[in-house]
C-alpha atoms as a PDB file:
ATOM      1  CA  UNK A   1       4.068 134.361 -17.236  1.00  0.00           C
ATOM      2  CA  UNK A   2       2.235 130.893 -16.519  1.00  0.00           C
ATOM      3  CA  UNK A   3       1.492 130.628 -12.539  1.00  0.00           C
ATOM      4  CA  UNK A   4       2.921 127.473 -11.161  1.00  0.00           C
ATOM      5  CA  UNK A   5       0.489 124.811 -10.836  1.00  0.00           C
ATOM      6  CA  UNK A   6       2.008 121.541  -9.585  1.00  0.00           C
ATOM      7  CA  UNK A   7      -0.843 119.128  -9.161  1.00  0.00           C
ATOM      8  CA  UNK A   8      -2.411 120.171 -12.406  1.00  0.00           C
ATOM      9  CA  UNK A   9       1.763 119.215 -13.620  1.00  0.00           C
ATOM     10  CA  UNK A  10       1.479 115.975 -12.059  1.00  0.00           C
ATOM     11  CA  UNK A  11      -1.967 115.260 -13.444  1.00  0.00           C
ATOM     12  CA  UNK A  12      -0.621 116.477 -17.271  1.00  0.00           C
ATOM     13  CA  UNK A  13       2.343 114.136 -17.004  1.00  0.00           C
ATOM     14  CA  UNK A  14       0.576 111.182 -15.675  1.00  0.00           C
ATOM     15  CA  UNK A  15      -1.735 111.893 -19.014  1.00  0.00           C
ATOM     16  CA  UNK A  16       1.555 112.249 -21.342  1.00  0.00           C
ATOM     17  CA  UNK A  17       3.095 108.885 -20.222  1.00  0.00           C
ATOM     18  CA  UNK A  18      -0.659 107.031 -20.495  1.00  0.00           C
ATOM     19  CA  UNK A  19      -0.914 108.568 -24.533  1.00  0.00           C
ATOM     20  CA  UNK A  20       2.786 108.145 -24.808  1.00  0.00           C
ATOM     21  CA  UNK A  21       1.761 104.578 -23.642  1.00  0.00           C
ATOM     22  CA  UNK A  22      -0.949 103.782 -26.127  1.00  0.00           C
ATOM     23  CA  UNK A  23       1.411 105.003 -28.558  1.00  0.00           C
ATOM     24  CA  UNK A  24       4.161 102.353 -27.637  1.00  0.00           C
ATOM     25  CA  UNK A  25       0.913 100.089 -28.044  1.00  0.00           C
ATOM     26  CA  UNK A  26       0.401 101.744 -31.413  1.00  0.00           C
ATOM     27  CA  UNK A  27       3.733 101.678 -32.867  1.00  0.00           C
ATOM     28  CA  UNK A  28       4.697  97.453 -31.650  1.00  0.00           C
ATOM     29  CA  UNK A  29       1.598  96.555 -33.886  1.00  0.00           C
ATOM     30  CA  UNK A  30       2.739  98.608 -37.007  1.00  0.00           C
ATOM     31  CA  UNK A  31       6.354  97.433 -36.829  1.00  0.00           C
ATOM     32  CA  UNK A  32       5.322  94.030 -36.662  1.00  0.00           C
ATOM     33  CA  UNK A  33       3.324  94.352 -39.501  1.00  0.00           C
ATOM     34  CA  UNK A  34       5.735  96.887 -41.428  1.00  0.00           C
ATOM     35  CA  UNK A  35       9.516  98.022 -42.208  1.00  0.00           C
ATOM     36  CA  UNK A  36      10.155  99.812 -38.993  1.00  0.00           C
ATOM     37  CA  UNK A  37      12.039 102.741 -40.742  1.00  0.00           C
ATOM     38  CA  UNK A  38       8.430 103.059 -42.942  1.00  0.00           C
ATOM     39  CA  UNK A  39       6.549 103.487 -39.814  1.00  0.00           C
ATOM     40  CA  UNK A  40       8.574 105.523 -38.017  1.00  0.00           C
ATOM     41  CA  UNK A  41       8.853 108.321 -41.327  1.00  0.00           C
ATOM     42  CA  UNK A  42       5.405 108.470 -41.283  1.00  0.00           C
ATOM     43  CA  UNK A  43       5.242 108.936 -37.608  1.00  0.00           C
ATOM     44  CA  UNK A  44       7.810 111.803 -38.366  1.00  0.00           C
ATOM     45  CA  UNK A  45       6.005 113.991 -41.184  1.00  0.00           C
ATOM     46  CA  UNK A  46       3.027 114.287 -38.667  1.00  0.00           C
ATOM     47  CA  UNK A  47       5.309 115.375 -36.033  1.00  0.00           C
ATOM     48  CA  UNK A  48       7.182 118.123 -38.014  1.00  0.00           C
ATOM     49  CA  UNK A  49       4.143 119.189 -39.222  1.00  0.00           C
ATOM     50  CA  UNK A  50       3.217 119.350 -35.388  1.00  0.00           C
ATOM     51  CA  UNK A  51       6.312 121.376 -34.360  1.00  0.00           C
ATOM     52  CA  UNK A  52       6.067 123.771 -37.472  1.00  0.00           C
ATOM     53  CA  UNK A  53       2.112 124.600 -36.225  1.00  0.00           C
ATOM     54  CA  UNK A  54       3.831 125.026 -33.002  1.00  0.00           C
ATOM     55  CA  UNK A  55       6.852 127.163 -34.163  1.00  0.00           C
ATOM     56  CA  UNK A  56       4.638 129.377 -36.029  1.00  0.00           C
ATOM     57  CA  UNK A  57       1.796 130.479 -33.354  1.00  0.00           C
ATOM     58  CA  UNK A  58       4.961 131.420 -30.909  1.00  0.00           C
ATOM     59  CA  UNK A  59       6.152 134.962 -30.541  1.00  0.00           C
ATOM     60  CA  UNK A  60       8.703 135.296 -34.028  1.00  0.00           C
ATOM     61  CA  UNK A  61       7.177 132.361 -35.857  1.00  0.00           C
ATOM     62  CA  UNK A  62       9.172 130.215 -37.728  1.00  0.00           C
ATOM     63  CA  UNK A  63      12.071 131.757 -38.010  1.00  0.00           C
ATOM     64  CA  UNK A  64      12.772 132.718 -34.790  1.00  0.00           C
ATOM     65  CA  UNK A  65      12.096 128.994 -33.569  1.00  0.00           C
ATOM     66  CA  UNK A  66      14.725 128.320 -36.154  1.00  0.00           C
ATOM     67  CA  UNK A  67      17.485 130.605 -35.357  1.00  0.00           C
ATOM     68  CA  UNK A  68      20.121 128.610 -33.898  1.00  0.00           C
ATOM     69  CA  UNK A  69      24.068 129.731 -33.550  1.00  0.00           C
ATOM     70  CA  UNK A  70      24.711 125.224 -33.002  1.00  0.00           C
ATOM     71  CA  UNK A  71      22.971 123.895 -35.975  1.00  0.00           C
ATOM     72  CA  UNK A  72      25.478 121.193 -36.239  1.00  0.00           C
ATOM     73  CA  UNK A  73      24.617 120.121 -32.067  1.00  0.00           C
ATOM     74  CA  UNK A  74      20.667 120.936 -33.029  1.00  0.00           C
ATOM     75  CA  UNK A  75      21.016 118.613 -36.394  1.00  0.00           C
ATOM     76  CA  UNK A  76      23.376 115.818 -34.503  1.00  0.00           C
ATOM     77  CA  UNK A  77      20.229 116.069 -31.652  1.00  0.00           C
ATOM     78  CA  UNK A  78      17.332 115.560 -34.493  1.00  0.00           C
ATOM     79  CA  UNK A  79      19.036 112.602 -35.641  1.00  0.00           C
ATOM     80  CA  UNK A  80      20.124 110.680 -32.865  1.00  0.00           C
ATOM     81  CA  UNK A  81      16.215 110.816 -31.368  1.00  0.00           C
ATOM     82  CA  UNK A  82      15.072 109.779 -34.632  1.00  0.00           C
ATOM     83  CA  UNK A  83      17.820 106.596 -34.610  1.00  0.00           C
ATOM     84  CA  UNK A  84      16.730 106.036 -30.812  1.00  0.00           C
ATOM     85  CA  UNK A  85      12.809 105.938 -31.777  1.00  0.00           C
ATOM     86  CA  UNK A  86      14.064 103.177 -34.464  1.00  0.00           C
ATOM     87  CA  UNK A  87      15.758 101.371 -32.179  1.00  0.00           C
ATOM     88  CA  UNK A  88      13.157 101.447 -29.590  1.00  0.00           C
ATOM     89  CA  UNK A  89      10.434 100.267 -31.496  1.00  0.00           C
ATOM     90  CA  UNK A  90      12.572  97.455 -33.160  1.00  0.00           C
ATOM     91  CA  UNK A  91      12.876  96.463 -29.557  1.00  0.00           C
ATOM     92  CA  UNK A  92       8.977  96.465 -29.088  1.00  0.00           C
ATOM     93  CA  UNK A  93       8.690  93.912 -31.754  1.00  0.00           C
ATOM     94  CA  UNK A  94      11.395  91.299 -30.831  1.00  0.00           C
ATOM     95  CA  UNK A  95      10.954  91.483 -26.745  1.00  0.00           C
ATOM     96  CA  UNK A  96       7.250  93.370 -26.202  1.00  0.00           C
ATOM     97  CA  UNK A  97       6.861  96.442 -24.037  1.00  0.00           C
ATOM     98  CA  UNK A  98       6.981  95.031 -21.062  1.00  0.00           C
ATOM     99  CA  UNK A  99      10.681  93.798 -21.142  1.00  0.00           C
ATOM    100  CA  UNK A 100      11.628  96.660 -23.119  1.00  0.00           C
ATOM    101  CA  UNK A 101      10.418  99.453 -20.966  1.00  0.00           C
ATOM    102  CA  UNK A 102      11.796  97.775 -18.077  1.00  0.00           C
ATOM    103  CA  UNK A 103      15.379  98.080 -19.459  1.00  0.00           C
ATOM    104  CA  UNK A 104      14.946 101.544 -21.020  1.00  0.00           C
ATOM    105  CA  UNK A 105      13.257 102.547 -17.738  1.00  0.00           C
ATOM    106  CA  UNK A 106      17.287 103.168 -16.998  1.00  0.00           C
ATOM    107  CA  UNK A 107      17.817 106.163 -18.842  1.00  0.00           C
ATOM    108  CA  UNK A 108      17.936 108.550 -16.243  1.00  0.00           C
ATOM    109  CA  UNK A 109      20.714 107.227 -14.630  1.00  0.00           C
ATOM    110  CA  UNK A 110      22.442 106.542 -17.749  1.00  0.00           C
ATOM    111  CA  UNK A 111      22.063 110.761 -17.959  1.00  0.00           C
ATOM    112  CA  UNK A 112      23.325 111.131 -14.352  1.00  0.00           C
ATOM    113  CA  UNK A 113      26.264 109.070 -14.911  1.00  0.00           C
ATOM    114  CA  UNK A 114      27.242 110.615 -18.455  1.00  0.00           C
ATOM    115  CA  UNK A 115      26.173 114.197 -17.223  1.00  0.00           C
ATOM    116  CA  UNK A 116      29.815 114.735 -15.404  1.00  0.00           C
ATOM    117  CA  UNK A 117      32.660 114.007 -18.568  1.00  0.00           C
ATOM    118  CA  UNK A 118      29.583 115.891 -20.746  1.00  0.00           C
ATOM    119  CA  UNK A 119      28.304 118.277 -18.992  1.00  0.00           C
ATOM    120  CA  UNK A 120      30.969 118.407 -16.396  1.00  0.00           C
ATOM    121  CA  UNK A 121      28.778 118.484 -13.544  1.00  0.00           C
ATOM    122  CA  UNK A 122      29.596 116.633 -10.204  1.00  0.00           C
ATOM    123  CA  UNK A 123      27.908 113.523  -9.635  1.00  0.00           C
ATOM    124  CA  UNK A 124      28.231 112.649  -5.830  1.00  0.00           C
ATOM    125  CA  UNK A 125      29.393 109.151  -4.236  1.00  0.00           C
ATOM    126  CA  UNK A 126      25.237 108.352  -3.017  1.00  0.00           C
ATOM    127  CA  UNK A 127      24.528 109.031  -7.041  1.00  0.00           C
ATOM    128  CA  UNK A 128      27.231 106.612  -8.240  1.00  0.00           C
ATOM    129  CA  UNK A 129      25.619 104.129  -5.714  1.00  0.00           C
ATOM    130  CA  UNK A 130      22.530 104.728  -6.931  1.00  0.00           C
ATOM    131  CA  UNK A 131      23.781 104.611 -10.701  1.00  0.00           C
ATOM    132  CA  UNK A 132      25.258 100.808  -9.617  1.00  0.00           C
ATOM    133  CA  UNK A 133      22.109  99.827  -8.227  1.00  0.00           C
ATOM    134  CA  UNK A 134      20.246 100.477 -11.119  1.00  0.00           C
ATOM    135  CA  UNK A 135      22.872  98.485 -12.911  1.00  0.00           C
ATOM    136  CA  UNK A 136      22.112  95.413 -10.943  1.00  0.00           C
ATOM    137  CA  UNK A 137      19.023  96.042 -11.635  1.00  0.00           C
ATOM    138  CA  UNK A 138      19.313  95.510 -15.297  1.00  0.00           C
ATOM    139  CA  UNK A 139      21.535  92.667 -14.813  1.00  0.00           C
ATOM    140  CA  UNK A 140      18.361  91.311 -13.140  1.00  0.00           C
ATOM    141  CA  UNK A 141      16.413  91.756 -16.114  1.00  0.00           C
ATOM    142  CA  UNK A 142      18.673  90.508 -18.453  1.00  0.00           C
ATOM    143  CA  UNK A 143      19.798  87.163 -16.625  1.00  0.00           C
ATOM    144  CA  UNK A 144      23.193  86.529 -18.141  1.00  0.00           C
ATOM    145  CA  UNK A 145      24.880  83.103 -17.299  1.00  0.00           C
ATOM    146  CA  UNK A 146      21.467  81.659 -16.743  1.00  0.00           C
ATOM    147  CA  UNK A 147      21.443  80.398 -20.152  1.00  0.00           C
ATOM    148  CA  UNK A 148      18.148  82.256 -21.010  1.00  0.00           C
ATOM    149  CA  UNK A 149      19.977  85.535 -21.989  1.00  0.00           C
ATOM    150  CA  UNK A 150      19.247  86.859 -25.047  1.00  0.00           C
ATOM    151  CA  UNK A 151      20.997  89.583 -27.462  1.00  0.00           C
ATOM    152  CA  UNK A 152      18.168  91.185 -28.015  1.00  0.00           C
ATOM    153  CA  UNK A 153      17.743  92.408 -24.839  1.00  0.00           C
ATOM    154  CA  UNK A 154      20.649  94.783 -25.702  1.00  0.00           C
ATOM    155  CA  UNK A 155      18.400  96.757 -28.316  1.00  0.00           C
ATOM    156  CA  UNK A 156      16.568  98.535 -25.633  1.00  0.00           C
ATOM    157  CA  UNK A 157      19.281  98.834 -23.500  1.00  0.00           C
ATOM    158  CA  UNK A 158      21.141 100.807 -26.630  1.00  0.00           C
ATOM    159  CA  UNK A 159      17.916 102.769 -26.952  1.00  0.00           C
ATOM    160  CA  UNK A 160      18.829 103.960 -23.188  1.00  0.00           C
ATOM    161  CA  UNK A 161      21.910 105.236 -23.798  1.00  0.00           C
ATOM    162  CA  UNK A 162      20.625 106.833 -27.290  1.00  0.00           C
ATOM    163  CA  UNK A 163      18.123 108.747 -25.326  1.00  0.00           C
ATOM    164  CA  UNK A 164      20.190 109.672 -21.995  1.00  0.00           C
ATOM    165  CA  UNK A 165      22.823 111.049 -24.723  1.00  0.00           C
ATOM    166  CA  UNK A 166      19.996 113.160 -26.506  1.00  0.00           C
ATOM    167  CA  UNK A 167      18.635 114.462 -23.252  1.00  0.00           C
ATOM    168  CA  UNK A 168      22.273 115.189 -22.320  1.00  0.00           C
ATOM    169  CA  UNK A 169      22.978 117.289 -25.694  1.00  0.00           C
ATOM    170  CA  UNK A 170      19.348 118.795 -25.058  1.00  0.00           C
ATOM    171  CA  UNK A 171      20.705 120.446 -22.072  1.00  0.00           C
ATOM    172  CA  UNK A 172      23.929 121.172 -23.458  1.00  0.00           C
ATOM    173  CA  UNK A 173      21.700 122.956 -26.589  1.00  0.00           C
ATOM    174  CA  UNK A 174      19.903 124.916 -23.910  1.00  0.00           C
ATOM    175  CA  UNK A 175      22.842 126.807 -22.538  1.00  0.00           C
ATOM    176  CA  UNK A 176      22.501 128.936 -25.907  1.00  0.00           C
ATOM    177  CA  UNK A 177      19.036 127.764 -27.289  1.00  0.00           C
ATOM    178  CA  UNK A 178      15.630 128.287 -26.052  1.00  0.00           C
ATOM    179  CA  UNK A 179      13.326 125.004 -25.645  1.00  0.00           C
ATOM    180  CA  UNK A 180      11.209 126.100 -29.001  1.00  0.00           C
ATOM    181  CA  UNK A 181      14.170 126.077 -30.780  1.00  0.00           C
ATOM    182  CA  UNK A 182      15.751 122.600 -29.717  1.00  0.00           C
ATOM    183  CA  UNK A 183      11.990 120.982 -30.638  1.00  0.00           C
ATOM    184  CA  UNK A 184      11.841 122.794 -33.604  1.00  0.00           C
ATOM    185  CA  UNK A 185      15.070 121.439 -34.819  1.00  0.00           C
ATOM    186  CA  UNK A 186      13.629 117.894 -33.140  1.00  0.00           C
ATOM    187  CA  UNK A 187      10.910 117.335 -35.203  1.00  0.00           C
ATOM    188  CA  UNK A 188      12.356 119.118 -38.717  1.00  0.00           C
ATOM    189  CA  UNK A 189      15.906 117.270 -39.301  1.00  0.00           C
ATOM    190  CA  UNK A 190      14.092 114.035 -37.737  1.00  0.00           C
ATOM    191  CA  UNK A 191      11.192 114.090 -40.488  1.00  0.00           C
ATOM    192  CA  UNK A 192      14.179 114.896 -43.071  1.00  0.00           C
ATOM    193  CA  UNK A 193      16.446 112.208 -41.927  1.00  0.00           C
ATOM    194  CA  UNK A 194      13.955 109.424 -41.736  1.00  0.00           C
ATOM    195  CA  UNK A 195      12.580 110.546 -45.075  1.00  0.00           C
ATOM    196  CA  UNK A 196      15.911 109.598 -46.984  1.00  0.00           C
ATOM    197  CA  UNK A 197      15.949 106.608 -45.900  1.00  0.00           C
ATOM    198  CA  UNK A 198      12.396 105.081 -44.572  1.00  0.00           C
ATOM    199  CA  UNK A 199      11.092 106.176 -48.299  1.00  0.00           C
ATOM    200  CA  UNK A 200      13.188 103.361 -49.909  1.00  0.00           C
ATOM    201  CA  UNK A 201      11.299 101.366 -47.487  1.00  0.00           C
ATOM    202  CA  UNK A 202       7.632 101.799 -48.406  1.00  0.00           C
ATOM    203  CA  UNK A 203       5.358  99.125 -48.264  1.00  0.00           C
ATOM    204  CA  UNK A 204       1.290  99.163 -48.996  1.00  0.00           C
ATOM    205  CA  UNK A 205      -1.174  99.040 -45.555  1.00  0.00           C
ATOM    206  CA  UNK A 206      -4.488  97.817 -45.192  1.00  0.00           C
ATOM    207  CA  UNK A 207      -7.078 100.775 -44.418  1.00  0.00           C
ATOM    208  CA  UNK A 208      -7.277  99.445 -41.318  1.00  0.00           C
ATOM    209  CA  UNK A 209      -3.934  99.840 -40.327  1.00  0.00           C
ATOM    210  CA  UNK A 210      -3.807 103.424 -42.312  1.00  0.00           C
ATOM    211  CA  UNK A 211      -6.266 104.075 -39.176  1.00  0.00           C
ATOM    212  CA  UNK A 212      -4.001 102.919 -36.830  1.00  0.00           C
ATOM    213  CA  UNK A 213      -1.259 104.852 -37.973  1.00  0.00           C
ATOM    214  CA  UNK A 214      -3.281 107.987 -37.995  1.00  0.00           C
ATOM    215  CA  UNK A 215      -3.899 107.589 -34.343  1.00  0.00           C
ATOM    216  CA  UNK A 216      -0.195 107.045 -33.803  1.00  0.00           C
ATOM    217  CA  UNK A 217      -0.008 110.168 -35.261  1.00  0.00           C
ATOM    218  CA  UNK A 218      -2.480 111.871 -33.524  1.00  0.00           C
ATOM    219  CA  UNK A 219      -0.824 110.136 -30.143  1.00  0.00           C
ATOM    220  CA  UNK A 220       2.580 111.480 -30.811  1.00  0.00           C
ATOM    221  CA  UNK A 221       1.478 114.838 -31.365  1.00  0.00           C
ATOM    222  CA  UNK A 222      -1.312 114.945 -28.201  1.00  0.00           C
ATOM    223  CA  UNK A 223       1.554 113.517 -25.864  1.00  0.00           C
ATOM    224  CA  UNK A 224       4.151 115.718 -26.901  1.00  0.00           C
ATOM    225  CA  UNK A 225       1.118 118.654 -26.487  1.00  0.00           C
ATOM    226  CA  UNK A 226       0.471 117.624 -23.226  1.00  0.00           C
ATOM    227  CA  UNK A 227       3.974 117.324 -22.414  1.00  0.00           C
ATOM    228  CA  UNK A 228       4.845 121.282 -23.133  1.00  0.00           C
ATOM    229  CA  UNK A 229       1.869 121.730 -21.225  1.00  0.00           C
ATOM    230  CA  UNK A 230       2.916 119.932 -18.117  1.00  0.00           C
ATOM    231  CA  UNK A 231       6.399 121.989 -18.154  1.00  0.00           C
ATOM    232  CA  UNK A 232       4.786 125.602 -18.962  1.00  0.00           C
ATOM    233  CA  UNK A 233       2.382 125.194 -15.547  1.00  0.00           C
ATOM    234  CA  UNK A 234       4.909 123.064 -12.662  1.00  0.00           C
ATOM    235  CA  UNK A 235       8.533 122.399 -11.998  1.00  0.00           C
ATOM    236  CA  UNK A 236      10.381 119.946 -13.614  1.00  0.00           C
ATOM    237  CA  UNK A 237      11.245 117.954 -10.352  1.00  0.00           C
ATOM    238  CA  UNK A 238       7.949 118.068  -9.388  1.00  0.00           C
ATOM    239  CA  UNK A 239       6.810 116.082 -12.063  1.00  0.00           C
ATOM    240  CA  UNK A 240       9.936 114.327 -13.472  1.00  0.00           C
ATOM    241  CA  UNK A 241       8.776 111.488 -10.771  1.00  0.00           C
ATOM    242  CA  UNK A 242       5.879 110.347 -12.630  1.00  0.00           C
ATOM    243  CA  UNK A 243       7.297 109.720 -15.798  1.00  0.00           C
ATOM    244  CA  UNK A 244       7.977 106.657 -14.818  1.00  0.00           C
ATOM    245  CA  UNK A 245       4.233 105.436 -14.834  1.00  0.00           C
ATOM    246  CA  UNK A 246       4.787 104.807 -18.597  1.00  0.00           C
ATOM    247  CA  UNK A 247       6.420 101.680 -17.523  1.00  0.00           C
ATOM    248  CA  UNK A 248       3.462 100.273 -15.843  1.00  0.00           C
ATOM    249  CA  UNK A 249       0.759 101.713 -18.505  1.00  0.00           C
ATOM    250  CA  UNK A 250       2.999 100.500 -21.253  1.00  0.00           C
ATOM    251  CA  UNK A 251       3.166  96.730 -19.508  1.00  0.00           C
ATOM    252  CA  UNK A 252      -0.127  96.138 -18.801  1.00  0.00           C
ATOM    253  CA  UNK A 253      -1.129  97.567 -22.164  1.00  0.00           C
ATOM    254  CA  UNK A 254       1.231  94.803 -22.981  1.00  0.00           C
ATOM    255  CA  UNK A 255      -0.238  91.714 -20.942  1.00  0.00           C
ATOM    256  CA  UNK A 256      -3.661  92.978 -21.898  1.00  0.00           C
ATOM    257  CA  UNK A 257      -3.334  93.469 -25.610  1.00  0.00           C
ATOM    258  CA  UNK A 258      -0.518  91.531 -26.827  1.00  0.00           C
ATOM    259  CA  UNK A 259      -0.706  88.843 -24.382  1.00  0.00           C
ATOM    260  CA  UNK A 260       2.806  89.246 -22.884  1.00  0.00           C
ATOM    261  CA  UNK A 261       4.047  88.064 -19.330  1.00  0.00           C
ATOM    262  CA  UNK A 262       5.876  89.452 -16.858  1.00  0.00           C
ATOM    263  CA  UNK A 263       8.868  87.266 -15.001  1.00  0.00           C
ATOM    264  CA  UNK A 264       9.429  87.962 -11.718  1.00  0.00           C
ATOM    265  CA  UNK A 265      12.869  88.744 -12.716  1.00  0.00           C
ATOM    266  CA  UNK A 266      11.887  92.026 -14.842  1.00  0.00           C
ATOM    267  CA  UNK A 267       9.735  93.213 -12.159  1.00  0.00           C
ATOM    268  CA  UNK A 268      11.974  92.853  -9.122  1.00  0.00           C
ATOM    269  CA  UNK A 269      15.086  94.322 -11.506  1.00  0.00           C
ATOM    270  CA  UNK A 270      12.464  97.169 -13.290  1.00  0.00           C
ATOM    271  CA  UNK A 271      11.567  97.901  -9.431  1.00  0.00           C
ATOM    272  CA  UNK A 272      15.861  98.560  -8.724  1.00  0.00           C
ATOM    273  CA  UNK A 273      15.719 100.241 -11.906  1.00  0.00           C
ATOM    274  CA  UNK A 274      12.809 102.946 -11.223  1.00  0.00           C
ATOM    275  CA  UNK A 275      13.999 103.084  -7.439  1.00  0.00           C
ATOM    276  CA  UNK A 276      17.240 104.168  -7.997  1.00  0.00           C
ATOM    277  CA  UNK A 277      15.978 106.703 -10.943  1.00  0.00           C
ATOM    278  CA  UNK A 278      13.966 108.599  -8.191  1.00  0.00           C
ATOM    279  CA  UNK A 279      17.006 108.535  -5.935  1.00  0.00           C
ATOM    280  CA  UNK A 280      19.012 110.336  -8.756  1.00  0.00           C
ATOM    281  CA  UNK A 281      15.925 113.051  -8.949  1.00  0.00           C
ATOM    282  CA  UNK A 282      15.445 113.613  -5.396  1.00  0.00           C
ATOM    283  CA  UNK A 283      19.480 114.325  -5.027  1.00  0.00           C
ATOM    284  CA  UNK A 284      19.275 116.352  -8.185  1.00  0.00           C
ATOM    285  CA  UNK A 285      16.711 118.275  -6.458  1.00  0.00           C
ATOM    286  CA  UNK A 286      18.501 118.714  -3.309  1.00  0.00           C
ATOM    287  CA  UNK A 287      21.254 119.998  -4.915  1.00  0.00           C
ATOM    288  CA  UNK A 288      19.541 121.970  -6.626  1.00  0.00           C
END
């Protein structure tokens, strides 16, 4: 059994959300250049091909990764991230990374609130608060009435609830399904799902940007690397925390690269946002 190691946790994550970063970076260029569906399939066949290396240098290989008694929860799961990593980076390329990490920043409270009719857990009166807070905070962001809103903020704001409903059915998988299996199932019915229909998509690149995707690639699959690692050495809570510095690598990879700029507005709403997300992991925690 791995020892514990916390701070070497906390240093893997902070590493995971700066590549997972980059790869934002990565993936807002290609889209903008590309069919989005195109860009994410390729993303995909790396991936699978990532979580099949995995699946097979584990204890029962591939077939034991595979062995589900849910496949239709473990199929429904591969999808849905696949849709939300479509929807995510179509936000990337009509409002930048900085907007649309601030709004997706919400997702963990999205999971808190959902986790009760779900999961049927109890989510306390200082969570709810919380929960509403973070709510205001997005209102913040988005600025309706002010005659600057714009329906396009809504895309990352779907991508939220995409991802808090993935994470919830992750943990709903897990009551029955080890964590080799859910990723296995991740990465396999995403790359088959995005193949249908990103295929009918295809569009020629420059070798340049063939370069560019093979880093995104290589990003996705480092990240997601680094990301097992982080949970095999420390607790969860421990690190859960700084996954939110992707919001902070991810927008000033934006104002350095792409040129964006941040509005008061997005910072003082992202700041409710990210606030009340560490509320909801601290009480988590205590309850726990």
């Amino acid at each position: 059994m791995t020892e514990t190691n916390n701070r070497l946790g906390i240093w893997l994550m902070v590493a995971t959300t700066f590549v997972f970063a980059m790869q934002d970076g990565l993936s807002q260029h290609l889209a903008s250049e590309y069919n989005v569906l195109m860009v994410v399939m390729i993303r995909y066949w790396f991936f699978a091909a990532f979580v099949m290396f995995v699946a097979s240098r584990r204890a029962g290989g591939l077939r034991a990764a595979a062995a589900t008694t849910q496949p239709l929860l473990q199929g429904f799961r591969g999808l849905l991230l696949a849709a939300e990593i479509c929807v995510m980076v179509l936000g990337f390329t009509y409002l930048g990374l900085v907007e649309s990490h601030a709004i997706f920043a919400c997702y963990p409270l999205l999971i808190a609130a959902l986790s009760g009719p779900i999961l049927g857990e109890q989510v306390g009166w200082r969570r709810w608060a919380a929960i509403g807070v973070g709510f205001i905070g997005i209102l913040i962001i988005l600025q309706p009435g002010f005659g600057v809103f714009s329906p396009l903020a809504i895309i990352p704001a779907v991508s939220a609830l995409m991802f808090a409903l993935y994470g919830l059915l992750t943990r709903y998988a897990a009551r029955k399904d080890s964590a080799a299996t859910s990723f296995f199932w991740t990465g396999t019915v995403g790359a088959v799902f995005m193949t249908l229909i990103g295929i009918w998509f295809w569009e020629p690149m420059t070798s340049t940007d063939w370069a560019m995707m093979a880093l995104l690639c290589v990003t996705g699959a480092t990240g997601h690397y680094l990301l097992i690692k982080c949970y095999d050495v420390a607790e969860a809570s421990a690190v859960q925390p700084f996954a939110y510095l992707q919001l902070p690598f991810a927008a000033s990879l934006g104002i350095m690269v792409f040129g964006e700029a941040i509005r008061p507005n997005v910072v003082f709403g992202a700041s409710l946002i990210v606030g009340a997300g560490l509320f909801t992991l601290w009480r988590q925690r205590q309850k726990g």
